[in-house]
Protein backbone atom coordinates (compact mmCIF):
# COMPACT_ATOMS: atom_id res chain seq x y z
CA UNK A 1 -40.24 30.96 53.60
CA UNK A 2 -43.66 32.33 52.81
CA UNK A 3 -46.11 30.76 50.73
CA UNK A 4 -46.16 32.44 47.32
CA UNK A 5 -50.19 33.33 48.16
CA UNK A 6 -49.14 35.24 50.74
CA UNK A 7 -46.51 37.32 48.68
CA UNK A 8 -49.42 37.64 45.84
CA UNK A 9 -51.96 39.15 48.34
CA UNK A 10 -49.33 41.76 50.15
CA UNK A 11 -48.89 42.94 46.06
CA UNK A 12 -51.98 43.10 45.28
CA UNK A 13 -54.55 44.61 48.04
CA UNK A 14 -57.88 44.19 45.75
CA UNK A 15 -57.17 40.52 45.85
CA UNK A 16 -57.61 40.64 49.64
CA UNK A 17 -60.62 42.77 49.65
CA UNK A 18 -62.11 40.53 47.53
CA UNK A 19 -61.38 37.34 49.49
CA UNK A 20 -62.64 39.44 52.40
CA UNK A 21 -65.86 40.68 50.70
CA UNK A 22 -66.35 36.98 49.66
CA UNK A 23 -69.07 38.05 46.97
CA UNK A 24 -71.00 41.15 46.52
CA UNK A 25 -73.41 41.63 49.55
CA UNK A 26 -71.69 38.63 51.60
CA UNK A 27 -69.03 39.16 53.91
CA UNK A 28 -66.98 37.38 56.39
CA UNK A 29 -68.47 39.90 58.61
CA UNK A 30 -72.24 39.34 57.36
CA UNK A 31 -71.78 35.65 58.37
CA UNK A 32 -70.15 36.85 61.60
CA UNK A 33 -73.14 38.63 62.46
CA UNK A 34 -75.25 35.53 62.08
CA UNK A 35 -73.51 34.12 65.00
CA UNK A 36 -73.73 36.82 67.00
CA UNK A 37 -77.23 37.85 66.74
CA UNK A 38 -78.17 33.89 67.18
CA UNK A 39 -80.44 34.08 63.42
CA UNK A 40 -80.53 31.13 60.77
CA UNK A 41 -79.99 31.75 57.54
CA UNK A 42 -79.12 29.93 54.16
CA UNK A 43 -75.86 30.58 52.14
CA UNK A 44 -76.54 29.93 48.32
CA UNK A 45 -73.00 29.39 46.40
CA UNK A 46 -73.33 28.60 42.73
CA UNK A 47 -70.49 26.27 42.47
CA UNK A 48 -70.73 25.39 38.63
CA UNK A 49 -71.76 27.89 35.93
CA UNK A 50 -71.45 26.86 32.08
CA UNK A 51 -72.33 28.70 28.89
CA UNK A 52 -74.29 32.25 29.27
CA UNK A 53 -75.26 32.62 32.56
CA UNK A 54 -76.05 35.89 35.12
CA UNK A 55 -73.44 35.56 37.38
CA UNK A 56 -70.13 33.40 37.82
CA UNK A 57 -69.26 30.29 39.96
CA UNK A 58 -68.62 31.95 44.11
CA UNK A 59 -70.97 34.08 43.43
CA UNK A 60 -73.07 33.75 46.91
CA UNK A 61 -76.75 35.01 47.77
CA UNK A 62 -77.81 34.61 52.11
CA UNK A 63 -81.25 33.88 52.38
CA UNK A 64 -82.95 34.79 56.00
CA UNK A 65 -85.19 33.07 57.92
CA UNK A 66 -87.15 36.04 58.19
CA UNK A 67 -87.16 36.91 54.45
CA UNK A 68 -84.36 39.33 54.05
CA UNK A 69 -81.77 39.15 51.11
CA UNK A 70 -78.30 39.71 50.82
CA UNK A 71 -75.85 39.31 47.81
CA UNK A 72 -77.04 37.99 44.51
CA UNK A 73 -76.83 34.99 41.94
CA UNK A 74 -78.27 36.86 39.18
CA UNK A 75 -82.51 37.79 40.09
CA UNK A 76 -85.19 36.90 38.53
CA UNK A 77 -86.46 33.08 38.22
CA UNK A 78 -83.36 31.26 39.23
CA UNK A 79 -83.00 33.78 42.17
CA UNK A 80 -86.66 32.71 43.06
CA UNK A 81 -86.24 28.85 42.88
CA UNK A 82 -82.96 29.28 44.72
CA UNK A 83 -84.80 31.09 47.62
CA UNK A 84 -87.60 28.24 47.50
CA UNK A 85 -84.92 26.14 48.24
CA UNK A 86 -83.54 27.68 50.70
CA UNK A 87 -86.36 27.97 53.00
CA UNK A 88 -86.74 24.42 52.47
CA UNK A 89 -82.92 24.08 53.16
CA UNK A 90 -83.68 26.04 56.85
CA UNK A 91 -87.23 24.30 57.32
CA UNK A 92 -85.39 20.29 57.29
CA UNK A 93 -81.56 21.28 58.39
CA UNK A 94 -80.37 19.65 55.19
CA UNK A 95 -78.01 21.10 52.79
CA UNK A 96 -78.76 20.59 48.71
CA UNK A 97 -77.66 20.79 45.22
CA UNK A 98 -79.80 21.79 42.77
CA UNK A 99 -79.42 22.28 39.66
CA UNK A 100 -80.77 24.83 36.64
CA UNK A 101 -80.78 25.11 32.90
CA UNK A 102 -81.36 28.82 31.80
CA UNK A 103 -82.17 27.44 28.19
CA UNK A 104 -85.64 26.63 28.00
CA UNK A 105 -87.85 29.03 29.71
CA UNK A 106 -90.94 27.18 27.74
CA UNK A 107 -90.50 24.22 29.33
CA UNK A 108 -90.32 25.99 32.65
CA UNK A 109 -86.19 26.75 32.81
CA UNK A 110 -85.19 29.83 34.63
CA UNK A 111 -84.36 32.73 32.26
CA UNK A 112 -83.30 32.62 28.52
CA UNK A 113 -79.35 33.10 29.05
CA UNK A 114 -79.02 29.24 27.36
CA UNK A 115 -76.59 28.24 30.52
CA UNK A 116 -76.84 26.37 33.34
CA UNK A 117 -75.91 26.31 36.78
CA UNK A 118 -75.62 24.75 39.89
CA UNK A 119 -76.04 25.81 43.62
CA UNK A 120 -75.25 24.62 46.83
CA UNK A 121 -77.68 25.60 49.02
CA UNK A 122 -76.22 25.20 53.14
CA UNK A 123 -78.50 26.11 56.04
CA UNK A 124 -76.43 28.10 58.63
CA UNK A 125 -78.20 27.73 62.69
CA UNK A 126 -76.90 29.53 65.37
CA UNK A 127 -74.49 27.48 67.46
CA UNK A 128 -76.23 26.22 70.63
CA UNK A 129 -76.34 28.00 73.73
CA UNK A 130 -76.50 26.63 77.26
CA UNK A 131 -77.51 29.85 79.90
CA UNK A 132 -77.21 28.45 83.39
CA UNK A 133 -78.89 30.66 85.95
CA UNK A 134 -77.55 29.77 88.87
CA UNK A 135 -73.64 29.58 90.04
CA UNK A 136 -74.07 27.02 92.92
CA UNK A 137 -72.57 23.45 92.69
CA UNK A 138 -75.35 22.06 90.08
CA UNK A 139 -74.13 25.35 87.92
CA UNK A 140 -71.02 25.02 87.91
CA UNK A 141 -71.12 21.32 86.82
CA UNK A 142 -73.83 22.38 84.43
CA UNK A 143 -70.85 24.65 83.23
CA UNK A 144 -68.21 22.21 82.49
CA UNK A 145 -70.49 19.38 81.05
CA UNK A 146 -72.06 22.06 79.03
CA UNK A 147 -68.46 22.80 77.27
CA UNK A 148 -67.48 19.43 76.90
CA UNK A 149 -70.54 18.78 74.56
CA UNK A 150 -70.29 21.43 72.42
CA UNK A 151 -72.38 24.59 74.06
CA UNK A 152 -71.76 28.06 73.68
CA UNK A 153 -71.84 28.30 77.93
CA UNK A 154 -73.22 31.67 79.65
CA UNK A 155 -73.34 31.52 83.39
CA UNK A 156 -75.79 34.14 85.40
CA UNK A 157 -75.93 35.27 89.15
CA UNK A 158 -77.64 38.23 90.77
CA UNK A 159 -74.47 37.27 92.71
CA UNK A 160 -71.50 39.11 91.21
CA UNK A 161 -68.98 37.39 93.51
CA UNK A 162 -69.97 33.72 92.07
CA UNK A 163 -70.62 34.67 88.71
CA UNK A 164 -66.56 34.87 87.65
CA UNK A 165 -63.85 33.06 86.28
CA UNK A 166 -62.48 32.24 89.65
CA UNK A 167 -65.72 31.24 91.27
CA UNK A 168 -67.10 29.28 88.36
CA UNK A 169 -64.19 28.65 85.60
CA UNK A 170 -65.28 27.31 81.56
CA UNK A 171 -68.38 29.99 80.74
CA UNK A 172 -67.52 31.33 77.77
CA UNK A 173 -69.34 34.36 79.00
CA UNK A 174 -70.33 35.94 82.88
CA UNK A 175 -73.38 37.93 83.27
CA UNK A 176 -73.70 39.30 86.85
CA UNK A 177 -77.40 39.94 86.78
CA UNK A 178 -80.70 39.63 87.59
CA UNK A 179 -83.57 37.43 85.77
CA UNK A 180 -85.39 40.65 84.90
CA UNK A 181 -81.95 42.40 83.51
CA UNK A 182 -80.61 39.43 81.75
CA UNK A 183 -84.07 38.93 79.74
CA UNK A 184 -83.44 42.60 78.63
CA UNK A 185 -80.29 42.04 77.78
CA UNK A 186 -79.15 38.62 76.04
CA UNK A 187 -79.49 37.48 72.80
CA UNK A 188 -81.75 34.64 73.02
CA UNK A 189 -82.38 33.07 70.05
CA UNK A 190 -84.41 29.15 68.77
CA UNK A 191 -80.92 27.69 70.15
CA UNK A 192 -81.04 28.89 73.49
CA UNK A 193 -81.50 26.28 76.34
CA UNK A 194 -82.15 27.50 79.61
CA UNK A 195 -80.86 25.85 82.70
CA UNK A 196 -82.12 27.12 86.31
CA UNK A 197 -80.42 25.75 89.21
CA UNK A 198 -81.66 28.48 91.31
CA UNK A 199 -81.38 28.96 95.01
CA UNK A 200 -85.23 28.69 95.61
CA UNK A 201 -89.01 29.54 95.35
CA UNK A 202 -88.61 33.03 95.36
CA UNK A 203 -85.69 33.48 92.90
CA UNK A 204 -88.17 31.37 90.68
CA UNK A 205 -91.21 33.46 91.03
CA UNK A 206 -89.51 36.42 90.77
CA UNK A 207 -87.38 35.51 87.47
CA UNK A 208 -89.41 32.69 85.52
CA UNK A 209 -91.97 35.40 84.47
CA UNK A 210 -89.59 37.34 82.50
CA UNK A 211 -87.97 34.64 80.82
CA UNK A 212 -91.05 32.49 79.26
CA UNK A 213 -91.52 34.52 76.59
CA UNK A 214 -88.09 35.22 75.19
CA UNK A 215 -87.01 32.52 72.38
CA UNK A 216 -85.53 29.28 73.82
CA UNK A 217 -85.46 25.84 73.28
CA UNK A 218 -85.08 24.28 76.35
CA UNK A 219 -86.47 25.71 79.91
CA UNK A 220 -86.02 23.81 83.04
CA UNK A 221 -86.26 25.00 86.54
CA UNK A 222 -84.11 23.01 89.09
CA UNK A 223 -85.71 21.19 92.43
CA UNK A 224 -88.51 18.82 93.69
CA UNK A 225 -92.31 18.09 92.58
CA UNK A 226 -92.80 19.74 95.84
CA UNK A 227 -90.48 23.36 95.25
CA UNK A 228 -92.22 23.67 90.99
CA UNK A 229 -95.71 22.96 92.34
CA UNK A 230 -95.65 25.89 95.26
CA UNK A 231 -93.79 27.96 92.27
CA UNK A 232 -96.45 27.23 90.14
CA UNK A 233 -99.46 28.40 92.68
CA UNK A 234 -97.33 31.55 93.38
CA UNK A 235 -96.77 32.35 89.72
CA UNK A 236 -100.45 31.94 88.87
CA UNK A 237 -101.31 33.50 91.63
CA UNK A 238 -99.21 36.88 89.81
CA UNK A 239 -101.43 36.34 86.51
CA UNK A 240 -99.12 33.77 84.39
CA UNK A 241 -101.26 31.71 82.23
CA UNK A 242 -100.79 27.43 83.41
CA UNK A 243 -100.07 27.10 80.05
CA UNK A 244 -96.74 28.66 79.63
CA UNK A 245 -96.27 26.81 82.81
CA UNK A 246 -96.50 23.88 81.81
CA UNK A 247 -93.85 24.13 78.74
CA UNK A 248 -91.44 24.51 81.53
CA UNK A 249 -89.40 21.48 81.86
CA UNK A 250 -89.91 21.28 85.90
CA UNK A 251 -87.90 19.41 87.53
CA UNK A 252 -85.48 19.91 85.07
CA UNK A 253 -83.47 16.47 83.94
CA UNK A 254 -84.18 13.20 83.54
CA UNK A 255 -85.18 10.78 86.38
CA UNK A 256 -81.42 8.68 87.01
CA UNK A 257 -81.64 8.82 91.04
CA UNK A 258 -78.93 11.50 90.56
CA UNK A 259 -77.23 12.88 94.19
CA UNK A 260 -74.02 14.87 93.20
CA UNK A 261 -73.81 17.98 91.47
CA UNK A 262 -72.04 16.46 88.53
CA UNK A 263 -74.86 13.78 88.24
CA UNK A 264 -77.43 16.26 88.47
CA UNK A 265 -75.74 17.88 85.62
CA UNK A 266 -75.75 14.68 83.27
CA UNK A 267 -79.34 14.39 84.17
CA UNK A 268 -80.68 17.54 83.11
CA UNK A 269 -77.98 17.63 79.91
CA UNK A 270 -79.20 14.36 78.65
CA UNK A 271 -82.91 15.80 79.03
CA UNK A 272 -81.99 18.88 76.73
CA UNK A 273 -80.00 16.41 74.45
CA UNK A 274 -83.13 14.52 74.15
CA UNK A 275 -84.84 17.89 73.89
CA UNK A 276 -82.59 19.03 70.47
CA UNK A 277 -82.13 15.25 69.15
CA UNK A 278 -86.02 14.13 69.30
CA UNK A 279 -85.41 11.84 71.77
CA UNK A 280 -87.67 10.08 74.07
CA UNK A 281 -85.08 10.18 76.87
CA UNK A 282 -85.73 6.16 77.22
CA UNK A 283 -83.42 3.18 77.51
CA UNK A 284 -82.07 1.75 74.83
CA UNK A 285 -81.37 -2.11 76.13
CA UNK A 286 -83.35 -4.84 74.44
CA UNK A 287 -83.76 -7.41 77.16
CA UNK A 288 -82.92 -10.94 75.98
CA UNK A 289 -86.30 -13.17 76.79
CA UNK A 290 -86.09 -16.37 78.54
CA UNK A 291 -87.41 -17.81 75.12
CA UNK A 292 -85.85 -16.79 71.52
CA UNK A 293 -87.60 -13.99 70.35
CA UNK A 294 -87.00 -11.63 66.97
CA UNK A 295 -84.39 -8.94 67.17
CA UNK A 296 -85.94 -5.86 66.57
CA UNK A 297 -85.64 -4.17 63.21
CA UNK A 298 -84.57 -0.39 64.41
């Protein structure tokens, strides 16, 4: 049998555009396009309205990073706190409930309705994205660990036949490309970490200069002290400044003696973990002294 909703909204097709539309201004497909351009925003619901007040409970308003509006709550004052809030809401990653009373504008109260309302204010980040440049054995494990903690995965090649499905199965998405071409090309956004387990020097030197200016979190070029430091004279050497350089995360990964692919992988995840988290990328063991000493308070 099928749920009585589901009879109600084949009956009555303005109930379904209005569960699509969400609230005026904010769509399903608005919020869609959030996650596909890679931006932050913050989505402002007023989930309790009482007594005379601009606009009902649902009624949403999607606050930019960059500034932009869309949808409503009602303008004016309370529109203006609520934004406040929201770029503090997409400057700490924490979602809040505030609350208004439109009664009182004297006493510094939003508007002179004589309601109140409140709104849940939710910051909205783009999910994270791992792009591994590189298909070889270190890419491919980069690949699977990268999905198994939660990464949006893109895998790169200027080598079409190793950038697949077959070759390199779990991306969610193959781009068949060069450095230049791919910096054209993909979204990159604040959540972007960039993995290079390239084939060499020259790959390096030829790719790194397009890619140190496009928004990322995380850079790191595979290979020894040896490999980044010739890089490095050859890439100066072509006019890039030492100091975007030295942002680059080179060797990429964190120093666990790793020798397979797979451990190479773990290394240089747990360095861009420690990267998003605010980690140090330390141990955590408290060694136990010969004599008793205080436990530590953190």
């Amino acid at each position: 049998m099928r749920p009585r909703a589901f009879v109600l909204l084949r009956r009555d097709r303005r109930m379904v555009n209005s569960l699509v539309n969400m609230s005026d201004g904010v769509s399903f497909a608005t919020l869609a396009d959030l996650e596909r351009q890679g931006l932050s925003a913050a989505l402002c619901t007023i989930v309790r309205a009482r007594g005379s007040v601009p606009r009902h409970a649902g009624s949403k308003l999607l606050v930019y990073a960059d500034g932009r509006l869309a949808g409503t709550i009602g303008g004016g004052e309370l529109e203006a706190r609520v934004v406040q809030a929201a770029r503090e809401a997409l400057g700490d990653g924490q979602t809040r409930l505030v609350h208004y009373q439109l009664a009182e504008p004297a006493a510094g109260d939003p508007g002179v309705c004589g309601g109140e309302v409140e709104v849940f204010v939710e910051p909205l980040r783009p999910a994270p994205v791992l792009l591994v440049i590189g298909a070889g054995h270190v890419g491919r494990a980069l690949v699977h660990l990268g999905r198994w903690l939660g990464f949006r995965v893109a895998l790169s090649d200027d080598r079409a036949e190793f950038c697949t499905p077959e070759a390199a199965p779990g991306a969610d998405q193959y781009l068949p490309m060069p450095m230049a071409d791919l910096a054209r090309t993909f979204p990159f956004h604040a959540e972007t970490y960039i993995a290079m387990p390239t084939r060499g020097v020259p790959l390096d030197v030829e790719g790194l200069p397009h890619l140190l200016n496009v928004p990322h979190a995380y850079l790191g070029v595979i290979g020894s002290r040896r490999r980044w430091a010739t890089a490095v004279k050859e890439l100066e050497a072509r006019g890039v400044p030492r100091e975007q350089l030295a942002r680059v995360h080179a060797p990429m990964g964190l120093e666990i003696n790793a020798e397979t692919p797979e451990e190479i992988a773990v290394s240089v995840l747990a360095e861009i973990i420690a990267v998003r988290r605010g980690g140090a990328g330390q141990p955590m063991r408290w060694p136990v002294e010969a004599e008793a000493a205080s436990p530590p308070q953190t």
